[in-house]
PDB file of N, CA and C in Angstrom:
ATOM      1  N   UNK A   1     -13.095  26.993  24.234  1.00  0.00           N
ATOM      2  CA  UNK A   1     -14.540  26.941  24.128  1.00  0.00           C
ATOM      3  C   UNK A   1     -15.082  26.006  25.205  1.00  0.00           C
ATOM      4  N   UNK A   2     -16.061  26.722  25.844  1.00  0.00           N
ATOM      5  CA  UNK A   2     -17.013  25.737  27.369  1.00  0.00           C
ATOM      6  C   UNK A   2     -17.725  24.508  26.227  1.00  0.00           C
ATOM      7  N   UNK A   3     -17.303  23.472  26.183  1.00  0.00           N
ATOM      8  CA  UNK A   3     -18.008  22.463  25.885  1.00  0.00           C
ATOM      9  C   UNK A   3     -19.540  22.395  26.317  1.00  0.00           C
ATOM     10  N   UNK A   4     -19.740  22.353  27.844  1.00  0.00           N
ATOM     11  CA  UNK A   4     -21.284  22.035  28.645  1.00  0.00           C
ATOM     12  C   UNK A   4     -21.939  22.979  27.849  1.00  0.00           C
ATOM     13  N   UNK A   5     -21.077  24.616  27.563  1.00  0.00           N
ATOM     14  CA  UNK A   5     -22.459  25.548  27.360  1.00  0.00           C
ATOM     15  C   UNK A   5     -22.784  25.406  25.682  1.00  0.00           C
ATOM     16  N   UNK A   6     -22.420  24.782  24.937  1.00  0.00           N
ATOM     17  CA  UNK A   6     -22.849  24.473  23.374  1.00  0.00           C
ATOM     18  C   UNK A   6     -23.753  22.768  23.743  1.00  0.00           C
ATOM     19  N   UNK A   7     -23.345  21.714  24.774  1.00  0.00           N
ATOM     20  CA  UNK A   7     -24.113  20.657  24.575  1.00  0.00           C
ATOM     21  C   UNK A   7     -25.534  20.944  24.415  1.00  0.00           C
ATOM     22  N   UNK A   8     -26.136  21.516  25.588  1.00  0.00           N
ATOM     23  CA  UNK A   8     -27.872  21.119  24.653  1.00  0.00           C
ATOM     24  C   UNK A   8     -28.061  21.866  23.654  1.00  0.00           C
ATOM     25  N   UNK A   9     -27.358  23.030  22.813  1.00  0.00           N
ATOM     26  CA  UNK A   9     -27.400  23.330  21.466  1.00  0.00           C
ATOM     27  C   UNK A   9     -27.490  22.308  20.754  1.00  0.00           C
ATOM     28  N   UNK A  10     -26.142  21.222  20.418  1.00  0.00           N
ATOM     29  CA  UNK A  10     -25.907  20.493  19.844  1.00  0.00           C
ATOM     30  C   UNK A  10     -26.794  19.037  20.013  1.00  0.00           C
ATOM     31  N   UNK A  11     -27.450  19.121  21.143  1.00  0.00           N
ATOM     32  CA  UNK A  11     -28.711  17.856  21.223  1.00  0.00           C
ATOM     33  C   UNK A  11     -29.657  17.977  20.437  1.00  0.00           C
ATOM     34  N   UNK A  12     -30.142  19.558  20.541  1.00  0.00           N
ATOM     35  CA  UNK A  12     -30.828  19.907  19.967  1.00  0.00           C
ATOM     36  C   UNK A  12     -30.801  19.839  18.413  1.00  0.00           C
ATOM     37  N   UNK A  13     -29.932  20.167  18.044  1.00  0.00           N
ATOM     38  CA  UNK A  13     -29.507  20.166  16.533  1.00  0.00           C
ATOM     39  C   UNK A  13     -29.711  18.736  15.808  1.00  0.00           C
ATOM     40  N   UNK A  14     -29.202  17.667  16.750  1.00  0.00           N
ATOM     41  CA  UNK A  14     -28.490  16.468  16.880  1.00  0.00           C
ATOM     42  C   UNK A  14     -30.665  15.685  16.758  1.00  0.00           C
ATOM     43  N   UNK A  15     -31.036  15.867  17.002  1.00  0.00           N
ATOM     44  CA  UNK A  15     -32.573  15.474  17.408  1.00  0.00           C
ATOM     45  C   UNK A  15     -33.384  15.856  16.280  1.00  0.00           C
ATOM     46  N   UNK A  16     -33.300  17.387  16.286  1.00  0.00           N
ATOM     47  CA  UNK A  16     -34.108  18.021  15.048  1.00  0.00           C
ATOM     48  C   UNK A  16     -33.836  17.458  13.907  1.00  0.00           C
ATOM     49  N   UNK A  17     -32.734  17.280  13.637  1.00  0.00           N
ATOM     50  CA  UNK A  17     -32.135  16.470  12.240  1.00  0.00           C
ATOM     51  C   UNK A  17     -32.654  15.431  11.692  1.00  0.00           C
ATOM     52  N   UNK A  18     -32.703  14.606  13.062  1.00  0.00           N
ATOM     53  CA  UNK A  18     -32.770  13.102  12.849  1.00  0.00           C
ATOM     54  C   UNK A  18     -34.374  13.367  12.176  1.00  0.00           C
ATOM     55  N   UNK A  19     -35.174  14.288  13.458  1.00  0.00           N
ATOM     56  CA  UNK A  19     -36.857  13.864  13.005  1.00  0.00           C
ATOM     57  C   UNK A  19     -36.942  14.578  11.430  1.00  0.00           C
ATOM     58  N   UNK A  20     -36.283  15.709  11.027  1.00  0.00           N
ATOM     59  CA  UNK A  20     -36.581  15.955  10.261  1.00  0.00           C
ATOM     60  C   UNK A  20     -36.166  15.016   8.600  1.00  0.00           C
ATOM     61  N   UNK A  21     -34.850  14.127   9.039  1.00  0.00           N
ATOM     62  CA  UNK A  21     -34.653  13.273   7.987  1.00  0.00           C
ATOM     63  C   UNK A  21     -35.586  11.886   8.223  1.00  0.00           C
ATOM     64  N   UNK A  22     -36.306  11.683   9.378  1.00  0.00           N
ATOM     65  CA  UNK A  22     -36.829  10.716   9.043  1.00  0.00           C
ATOM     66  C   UNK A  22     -38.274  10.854   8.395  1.00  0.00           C
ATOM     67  N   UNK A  23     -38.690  12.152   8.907  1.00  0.00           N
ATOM     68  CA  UNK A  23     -40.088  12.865   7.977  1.00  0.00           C
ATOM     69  C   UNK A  23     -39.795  12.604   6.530  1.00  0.00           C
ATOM     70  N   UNK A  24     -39.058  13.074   6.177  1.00  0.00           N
ATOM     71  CA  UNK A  24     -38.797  13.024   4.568  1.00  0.00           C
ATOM     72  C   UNK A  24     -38.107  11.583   4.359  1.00  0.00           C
ATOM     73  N   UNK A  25     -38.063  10.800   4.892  1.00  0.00           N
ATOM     74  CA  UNK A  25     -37.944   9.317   4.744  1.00  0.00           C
ATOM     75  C   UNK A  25     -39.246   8.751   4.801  1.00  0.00           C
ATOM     76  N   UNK A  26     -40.399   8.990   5.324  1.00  0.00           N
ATOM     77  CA  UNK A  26     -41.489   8.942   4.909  1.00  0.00           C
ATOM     78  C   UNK A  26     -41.946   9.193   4.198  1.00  0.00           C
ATOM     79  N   UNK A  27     -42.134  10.277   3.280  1.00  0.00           N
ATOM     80  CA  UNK A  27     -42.358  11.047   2.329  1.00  0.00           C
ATOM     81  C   UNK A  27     -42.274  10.162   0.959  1.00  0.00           C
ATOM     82  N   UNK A  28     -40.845   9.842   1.010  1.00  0.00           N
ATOM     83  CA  UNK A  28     -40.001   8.933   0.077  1.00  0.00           C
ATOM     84  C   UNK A  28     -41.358   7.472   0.063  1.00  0.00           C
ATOM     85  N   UNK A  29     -41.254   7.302   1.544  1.00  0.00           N
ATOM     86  CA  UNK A  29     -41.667   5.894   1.237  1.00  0.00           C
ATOM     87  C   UNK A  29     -43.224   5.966   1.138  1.00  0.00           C
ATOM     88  N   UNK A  30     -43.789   7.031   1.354  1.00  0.00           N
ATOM     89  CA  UNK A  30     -45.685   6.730   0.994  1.00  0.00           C
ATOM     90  C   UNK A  30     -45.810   7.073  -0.870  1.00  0.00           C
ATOM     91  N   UNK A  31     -44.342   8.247  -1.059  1.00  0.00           N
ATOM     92  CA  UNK A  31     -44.242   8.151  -2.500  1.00  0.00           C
ATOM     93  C   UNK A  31     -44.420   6.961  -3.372  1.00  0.00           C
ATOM     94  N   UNK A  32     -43.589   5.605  -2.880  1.00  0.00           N
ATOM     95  CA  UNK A  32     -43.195   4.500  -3.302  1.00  0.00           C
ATOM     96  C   UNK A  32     -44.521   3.489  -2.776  1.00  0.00           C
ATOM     97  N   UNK A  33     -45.359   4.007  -2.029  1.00  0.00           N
ATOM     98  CA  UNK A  33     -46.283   3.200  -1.514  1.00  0.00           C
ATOM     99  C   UNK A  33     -46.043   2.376  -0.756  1.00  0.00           C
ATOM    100  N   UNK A  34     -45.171   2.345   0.210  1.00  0.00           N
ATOM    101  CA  UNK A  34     -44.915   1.600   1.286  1.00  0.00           C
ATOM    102  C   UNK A  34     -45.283   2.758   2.270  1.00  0.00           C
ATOM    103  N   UNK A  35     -46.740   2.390   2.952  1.00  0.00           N
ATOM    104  CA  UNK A  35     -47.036   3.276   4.223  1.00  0.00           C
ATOM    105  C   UNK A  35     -46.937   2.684   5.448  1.00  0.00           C
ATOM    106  N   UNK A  36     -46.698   1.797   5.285  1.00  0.00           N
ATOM    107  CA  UNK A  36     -46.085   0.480   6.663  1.00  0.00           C
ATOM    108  C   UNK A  36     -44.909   2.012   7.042  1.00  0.00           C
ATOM    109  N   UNK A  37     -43.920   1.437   6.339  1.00  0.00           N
ATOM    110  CA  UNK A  37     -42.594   2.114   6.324  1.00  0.00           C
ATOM    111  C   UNK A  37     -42.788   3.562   6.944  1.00  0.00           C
ATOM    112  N   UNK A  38     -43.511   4.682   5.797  1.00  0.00           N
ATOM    113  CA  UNK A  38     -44.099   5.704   6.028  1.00  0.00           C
ATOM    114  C   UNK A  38     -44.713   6.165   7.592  1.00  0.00           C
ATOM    115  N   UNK A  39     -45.103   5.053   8.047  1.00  0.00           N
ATOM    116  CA  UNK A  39     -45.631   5.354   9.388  1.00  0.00           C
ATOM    117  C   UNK A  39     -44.903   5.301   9.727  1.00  0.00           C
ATOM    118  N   UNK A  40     -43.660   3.976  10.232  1.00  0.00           N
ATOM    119  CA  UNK A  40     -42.760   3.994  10.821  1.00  0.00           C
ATOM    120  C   UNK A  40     -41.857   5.076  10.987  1.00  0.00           C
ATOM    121  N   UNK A  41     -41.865   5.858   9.972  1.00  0.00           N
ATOM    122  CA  UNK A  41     -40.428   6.626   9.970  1.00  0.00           C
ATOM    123  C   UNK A  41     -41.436   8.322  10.520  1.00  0.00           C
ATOM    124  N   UNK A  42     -42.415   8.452  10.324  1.00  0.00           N
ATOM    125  CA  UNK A  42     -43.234   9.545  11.246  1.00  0.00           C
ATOM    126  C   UNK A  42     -43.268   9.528  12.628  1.00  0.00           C
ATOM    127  N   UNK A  43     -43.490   8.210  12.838  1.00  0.00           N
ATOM    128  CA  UNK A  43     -43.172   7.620  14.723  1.00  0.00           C
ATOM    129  C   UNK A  43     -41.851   7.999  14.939  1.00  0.00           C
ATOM    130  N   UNK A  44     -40.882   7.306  14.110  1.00  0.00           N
ATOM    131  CA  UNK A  44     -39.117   8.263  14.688  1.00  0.00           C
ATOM    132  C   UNK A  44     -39.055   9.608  14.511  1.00  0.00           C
ATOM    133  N   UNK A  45     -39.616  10.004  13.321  1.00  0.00           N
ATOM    134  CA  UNK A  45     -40.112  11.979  13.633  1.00  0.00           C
ATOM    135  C   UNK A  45     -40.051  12.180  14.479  1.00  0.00           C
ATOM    136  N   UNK A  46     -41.388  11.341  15.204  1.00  0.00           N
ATOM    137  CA  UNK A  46     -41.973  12.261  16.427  1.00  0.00           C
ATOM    138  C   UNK A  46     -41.052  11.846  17.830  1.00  0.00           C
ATOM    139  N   UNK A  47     -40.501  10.785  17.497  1.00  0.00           N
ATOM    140  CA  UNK A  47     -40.322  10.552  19.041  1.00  0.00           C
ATOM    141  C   UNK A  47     -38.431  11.652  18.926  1.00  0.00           C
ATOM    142  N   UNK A  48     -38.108  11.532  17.895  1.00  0.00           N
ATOM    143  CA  UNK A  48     -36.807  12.774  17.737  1.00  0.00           C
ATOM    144  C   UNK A  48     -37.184  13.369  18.045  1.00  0.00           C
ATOM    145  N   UNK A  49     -38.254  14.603  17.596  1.00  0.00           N
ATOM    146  CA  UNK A  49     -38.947  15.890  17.998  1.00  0.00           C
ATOM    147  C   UNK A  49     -39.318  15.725  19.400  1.00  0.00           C
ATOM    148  N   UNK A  50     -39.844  14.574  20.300  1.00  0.00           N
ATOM    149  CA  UNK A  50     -39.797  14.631  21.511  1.00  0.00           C
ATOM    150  C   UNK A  50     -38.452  15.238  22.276  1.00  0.00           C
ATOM    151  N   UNK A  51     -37.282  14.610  22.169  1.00  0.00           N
ATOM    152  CA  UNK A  51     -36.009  14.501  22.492  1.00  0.00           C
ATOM    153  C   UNK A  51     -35.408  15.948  22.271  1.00  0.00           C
ATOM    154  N   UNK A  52     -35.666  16.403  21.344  1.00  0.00           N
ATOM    155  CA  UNK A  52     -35.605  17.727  20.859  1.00  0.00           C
ATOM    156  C   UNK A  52     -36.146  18.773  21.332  1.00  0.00           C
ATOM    157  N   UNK A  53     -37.289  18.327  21.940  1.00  0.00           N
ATOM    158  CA  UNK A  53     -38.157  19.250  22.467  1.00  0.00           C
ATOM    159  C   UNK A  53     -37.894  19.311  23.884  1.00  0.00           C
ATOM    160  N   UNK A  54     -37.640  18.161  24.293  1.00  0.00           N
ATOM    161  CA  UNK A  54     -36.977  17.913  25.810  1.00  0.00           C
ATOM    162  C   UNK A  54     -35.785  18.640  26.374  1.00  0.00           C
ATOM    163  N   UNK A  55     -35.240  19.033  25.715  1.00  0.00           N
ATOM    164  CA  UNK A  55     -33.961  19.703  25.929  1.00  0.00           C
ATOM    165  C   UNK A  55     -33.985  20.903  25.585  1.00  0.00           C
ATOM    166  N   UNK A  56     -35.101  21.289  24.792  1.00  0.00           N
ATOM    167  CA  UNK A  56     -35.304  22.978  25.108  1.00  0.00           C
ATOM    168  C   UNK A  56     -36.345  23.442  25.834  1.00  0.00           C
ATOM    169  N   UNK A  57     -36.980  22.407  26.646  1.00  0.00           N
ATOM    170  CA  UNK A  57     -37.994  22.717  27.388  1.00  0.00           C
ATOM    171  C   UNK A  57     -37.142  22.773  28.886  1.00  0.00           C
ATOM    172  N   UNK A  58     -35.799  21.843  29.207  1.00  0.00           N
ATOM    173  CA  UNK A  58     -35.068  22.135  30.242  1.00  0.00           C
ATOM    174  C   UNK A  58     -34.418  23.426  30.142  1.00  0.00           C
ATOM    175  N   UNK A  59     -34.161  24.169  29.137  1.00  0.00           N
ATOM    176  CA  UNK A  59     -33.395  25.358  28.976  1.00  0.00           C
ATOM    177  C   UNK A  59     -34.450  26.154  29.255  1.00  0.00           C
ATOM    178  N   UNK A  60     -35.821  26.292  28.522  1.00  0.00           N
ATOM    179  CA  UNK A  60     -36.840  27.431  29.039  1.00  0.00           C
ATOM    180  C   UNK A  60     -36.816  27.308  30.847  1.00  0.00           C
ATOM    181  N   UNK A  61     -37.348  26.008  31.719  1.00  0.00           N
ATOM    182  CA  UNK A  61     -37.432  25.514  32.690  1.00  0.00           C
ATOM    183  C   UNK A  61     -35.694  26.877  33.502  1.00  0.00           C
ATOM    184  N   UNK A  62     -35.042  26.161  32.949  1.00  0.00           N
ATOM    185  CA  UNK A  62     -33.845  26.708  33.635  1.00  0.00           C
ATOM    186  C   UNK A  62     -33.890  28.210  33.871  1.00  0.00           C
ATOM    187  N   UNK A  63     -34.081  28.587  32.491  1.00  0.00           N
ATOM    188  CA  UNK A  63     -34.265  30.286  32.717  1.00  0.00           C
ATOM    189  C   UNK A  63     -35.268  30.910  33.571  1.00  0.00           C
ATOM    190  N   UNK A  64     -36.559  30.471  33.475  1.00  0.00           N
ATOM    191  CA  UNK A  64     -37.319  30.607  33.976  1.00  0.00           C
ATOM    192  C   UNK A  64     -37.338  30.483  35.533  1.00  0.00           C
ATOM    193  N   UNK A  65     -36.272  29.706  36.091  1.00  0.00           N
ATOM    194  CA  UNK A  65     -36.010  29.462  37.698  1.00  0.00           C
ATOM    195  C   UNK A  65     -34.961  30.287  37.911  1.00  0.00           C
ATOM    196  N   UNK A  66     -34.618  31.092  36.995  1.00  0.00           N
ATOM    197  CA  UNK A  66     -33.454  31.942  37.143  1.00  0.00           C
ATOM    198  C   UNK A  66     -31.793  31.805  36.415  1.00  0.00           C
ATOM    199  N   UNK A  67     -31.775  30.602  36.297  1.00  0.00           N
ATOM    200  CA  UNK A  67     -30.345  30.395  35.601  1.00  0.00           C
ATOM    201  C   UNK A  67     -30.258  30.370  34.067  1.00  0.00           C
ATOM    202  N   UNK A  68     -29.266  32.003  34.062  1.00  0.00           N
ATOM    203  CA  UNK A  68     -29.394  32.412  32.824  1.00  0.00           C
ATOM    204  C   UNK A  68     -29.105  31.547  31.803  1.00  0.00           C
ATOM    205  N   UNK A  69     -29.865  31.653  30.211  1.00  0.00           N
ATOM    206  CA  UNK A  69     -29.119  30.990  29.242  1.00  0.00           C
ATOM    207  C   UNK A  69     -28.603  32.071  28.293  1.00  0.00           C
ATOM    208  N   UNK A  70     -27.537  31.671  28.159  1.00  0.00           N
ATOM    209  CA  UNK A  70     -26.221  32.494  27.202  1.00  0.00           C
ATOM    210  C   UNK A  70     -27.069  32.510  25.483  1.00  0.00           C
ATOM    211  N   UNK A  71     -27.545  33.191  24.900  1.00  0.00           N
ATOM    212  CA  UNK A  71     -28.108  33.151  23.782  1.00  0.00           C
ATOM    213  C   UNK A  71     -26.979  33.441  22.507  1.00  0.00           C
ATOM    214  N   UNK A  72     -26.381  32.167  21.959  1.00  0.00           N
ATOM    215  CA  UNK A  72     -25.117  32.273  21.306  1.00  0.00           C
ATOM    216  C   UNK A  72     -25.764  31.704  19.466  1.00  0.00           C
ATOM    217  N   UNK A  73     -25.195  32.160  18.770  1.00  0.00           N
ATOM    218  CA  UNK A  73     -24.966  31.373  17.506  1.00  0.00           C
ATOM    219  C   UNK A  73     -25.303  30.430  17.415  1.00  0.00           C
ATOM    220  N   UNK A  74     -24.939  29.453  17.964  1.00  0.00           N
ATOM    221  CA  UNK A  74     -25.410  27.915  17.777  1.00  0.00           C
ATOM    222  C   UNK A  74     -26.407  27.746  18.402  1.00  0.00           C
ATOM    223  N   UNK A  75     -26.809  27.936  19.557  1.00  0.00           N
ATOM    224  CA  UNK A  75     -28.205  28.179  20.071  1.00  0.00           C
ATOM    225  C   UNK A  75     -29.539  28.476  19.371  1.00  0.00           C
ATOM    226  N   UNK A  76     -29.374  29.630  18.207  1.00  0.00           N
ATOM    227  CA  UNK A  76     -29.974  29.997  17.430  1.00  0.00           C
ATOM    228  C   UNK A  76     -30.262  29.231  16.485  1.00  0.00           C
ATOM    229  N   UNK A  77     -28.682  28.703  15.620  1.00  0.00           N
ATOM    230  CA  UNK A  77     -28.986  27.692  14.750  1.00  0.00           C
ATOM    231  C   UNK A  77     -29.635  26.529  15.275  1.00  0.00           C
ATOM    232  N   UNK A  78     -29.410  25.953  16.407  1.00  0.00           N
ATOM    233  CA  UNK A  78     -30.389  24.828  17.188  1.00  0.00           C
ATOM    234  C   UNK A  78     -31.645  24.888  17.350  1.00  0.00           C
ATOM    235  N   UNK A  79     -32.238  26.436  17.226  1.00  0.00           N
ATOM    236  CA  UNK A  79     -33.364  26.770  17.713  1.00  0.00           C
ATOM    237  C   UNK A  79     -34.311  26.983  15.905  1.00  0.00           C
ATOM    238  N   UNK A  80     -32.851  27.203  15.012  1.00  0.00           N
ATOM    239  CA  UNK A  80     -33.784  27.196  13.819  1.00  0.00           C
ATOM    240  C   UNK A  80     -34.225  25.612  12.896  1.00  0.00           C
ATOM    241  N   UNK A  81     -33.064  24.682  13.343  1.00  0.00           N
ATOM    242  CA  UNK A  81     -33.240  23.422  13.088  1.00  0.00           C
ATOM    243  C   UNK A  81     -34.581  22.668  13.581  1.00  0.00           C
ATOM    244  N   UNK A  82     -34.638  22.934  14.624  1.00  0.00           N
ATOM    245  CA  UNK A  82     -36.187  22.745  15.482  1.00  0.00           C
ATOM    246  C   UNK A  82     -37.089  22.743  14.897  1.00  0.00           C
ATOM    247  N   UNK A  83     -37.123  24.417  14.163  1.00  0.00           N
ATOM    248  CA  UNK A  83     -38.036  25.081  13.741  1.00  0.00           C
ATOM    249  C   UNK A  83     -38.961  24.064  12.576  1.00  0.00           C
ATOM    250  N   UNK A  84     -37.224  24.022  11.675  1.00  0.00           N
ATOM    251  CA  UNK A  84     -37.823  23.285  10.163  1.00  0.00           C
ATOM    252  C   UNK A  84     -37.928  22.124  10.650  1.00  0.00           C
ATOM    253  N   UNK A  85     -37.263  21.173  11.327  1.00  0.00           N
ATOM    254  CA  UNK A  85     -38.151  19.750  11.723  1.00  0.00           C
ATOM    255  C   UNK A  85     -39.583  19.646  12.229  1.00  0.00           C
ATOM    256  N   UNK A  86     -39.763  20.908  12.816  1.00  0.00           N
ATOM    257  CA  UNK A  86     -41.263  21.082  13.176  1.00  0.00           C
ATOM    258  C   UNK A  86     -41.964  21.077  11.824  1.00  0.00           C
ATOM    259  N   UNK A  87     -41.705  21.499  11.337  1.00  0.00           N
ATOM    260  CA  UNK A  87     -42.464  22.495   9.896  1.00  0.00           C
ATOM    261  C   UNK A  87     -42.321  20.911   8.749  1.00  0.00           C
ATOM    262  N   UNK A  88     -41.271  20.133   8.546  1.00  0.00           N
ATOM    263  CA  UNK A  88     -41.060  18.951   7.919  1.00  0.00           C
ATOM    264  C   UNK A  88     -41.614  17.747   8.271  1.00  0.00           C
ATOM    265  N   UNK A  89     -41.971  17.438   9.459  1.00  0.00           N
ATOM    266  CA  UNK A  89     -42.940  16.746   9.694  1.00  0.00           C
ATOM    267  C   UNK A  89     -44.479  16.779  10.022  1.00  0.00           C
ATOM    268  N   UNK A  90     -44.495  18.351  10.039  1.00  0.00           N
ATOM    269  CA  UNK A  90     -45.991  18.544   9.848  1.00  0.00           C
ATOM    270  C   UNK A  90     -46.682  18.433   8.307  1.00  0.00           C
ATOM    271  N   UNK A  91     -45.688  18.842   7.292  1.00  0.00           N
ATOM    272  CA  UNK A  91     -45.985  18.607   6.012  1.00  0.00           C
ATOM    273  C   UNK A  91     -45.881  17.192   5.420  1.00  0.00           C
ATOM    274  N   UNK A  92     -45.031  16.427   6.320  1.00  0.00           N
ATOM    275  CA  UNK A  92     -44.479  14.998   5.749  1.00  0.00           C
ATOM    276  C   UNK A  92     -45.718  14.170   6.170  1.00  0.00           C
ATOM    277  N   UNK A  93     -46.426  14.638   7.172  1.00  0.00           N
ATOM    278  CA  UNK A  93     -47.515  13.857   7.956  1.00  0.00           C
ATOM    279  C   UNK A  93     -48.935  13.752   6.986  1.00  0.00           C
ATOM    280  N   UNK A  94     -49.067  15.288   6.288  1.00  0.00           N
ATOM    281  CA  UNK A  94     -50.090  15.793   5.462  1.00  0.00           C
ATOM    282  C   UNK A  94     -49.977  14.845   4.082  1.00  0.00           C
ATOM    283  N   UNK A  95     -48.494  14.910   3.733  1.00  0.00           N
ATOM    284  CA  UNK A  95     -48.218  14.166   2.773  1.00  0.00           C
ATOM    285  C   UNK A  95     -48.188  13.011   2.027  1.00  0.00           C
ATOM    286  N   UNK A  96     -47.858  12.029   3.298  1.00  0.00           N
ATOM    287  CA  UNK A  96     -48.433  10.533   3.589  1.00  0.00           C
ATOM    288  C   UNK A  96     -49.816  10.705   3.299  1.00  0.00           C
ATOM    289  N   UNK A  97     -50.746  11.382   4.193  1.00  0.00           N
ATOM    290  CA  UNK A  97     -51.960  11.082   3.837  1.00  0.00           C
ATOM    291  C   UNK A  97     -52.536  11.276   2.247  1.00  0.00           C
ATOM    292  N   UNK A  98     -51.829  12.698   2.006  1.00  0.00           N
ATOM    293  CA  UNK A  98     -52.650  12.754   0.503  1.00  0.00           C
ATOM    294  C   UNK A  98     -51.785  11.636  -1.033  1.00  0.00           C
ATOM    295  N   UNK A  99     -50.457  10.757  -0.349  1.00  0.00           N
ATOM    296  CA  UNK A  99     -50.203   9.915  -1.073  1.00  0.00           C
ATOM    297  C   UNK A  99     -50.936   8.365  -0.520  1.00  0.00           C
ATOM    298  N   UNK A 100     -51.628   8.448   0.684  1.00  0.00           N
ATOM    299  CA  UNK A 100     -52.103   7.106   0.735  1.00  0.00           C
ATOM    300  C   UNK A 100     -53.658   7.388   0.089  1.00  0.00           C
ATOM    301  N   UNK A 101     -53.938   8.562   0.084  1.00  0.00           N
ATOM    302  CA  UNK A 101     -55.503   8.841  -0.917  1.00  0.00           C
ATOM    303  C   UNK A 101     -55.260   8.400  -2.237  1.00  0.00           C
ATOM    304  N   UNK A 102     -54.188   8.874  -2.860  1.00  0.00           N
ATOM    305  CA  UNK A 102     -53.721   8.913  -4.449  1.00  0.00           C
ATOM    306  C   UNK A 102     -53.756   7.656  -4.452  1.00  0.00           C
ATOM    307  N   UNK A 103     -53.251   6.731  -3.625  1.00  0.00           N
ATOM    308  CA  UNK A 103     -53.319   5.271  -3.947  1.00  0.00           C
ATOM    309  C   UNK A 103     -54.562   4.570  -4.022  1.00  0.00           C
ATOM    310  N   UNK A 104     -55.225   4.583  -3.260  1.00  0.00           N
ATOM    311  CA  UNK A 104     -56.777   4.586  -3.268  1.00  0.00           C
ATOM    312  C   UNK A 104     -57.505   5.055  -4.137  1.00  0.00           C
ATOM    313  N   UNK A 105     -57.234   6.441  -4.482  1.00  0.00           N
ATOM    314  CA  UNK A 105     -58.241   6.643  -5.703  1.00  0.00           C
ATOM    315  C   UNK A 105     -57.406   5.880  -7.139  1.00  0.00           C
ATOM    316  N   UNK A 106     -55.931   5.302  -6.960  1.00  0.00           N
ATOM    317  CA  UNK A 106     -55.803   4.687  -8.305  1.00  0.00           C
ATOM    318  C   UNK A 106     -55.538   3.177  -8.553  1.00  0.00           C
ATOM    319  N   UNK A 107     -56.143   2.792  -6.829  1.00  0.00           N
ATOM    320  CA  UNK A 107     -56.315   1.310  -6.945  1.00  0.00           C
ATOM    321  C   UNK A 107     -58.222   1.091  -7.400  1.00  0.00           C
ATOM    322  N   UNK A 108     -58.425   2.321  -7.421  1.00  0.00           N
ATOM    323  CA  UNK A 108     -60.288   2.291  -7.561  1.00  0.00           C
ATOM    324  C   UNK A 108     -60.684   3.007  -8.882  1.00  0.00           C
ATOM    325  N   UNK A 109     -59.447   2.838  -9.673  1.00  0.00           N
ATOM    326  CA  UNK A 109     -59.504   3.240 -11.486  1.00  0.00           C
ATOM    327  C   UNK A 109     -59.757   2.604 -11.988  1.00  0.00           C
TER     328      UNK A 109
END
C-alpha cells in the first residue's frame, strides 16, 4: 500500500475528528454551564475544521492544475468525516447559544 496516496485522507480524517469531538465537548460544557469552556472548545472546532479544510482544498487545487486524485475508499470516508464535523459544529454552535439563553431565562426565574 502507497502510504503518500492515503496521507491527506488520513489528515483529513485525523482533523475532522478532532473538530467534531471538540464541538460536542462544548455541547457537554454549555450543558453544565461552563460557556468559558464551551467557547473554548468551538474555537478548537473551528480551527480543526480549518486544518481539515486545508488539506482538501490542496487536493481540489491539485486536481484542478491537473494532477489527478485517485478517488479511493478512504478518501470517501475522509470526505464523509468532514461532512459530519461540518454538520456537528454547526449544531454544537446553535446549541451553546440556546443553552446560554436557558441559563438566562433561569437565572431571571
Amino acid at each position: 500500500m502507497e502510504e503518500a496516496k492515503y496521507e491527506n485522507a488520513m489528515q483529513i480524517i485525523l482533523h475532522a475528528g478532532d473538530a467534531k469531538s471538540s464541538a460536542l465537548m462544548a455541547v457537554d460544557a454549555a450543558a453544565e454551564g461552563d460557556f468559558a469552556a464551551a467557547e473554548d472548545h468551538l474555537r478548537e472546532s473551528q480551527e480543526e475544521m480549518h486544518a481539515a479544510h486545508e488539506t482538501q482544498l490542496s487536493l481540489i487545487q491539485g486536481e484542478a492544475s491537473g494532477q489527478h486524485v485517485e478517488v479511493n475508499v478512504i478518501l470517501v470516508h475522509a470526505q464523509d468525516h468532514l461532512t459530519m464535523a461540518i454538520m456537528a459544529s454547526d449544531l454544537a454552535e446553535r446549541m451553546v447559544e440556546m443553552y446560554r439563553r436557558m441559563a438566562k431565562l433561569e437565572a431571571g426565574a
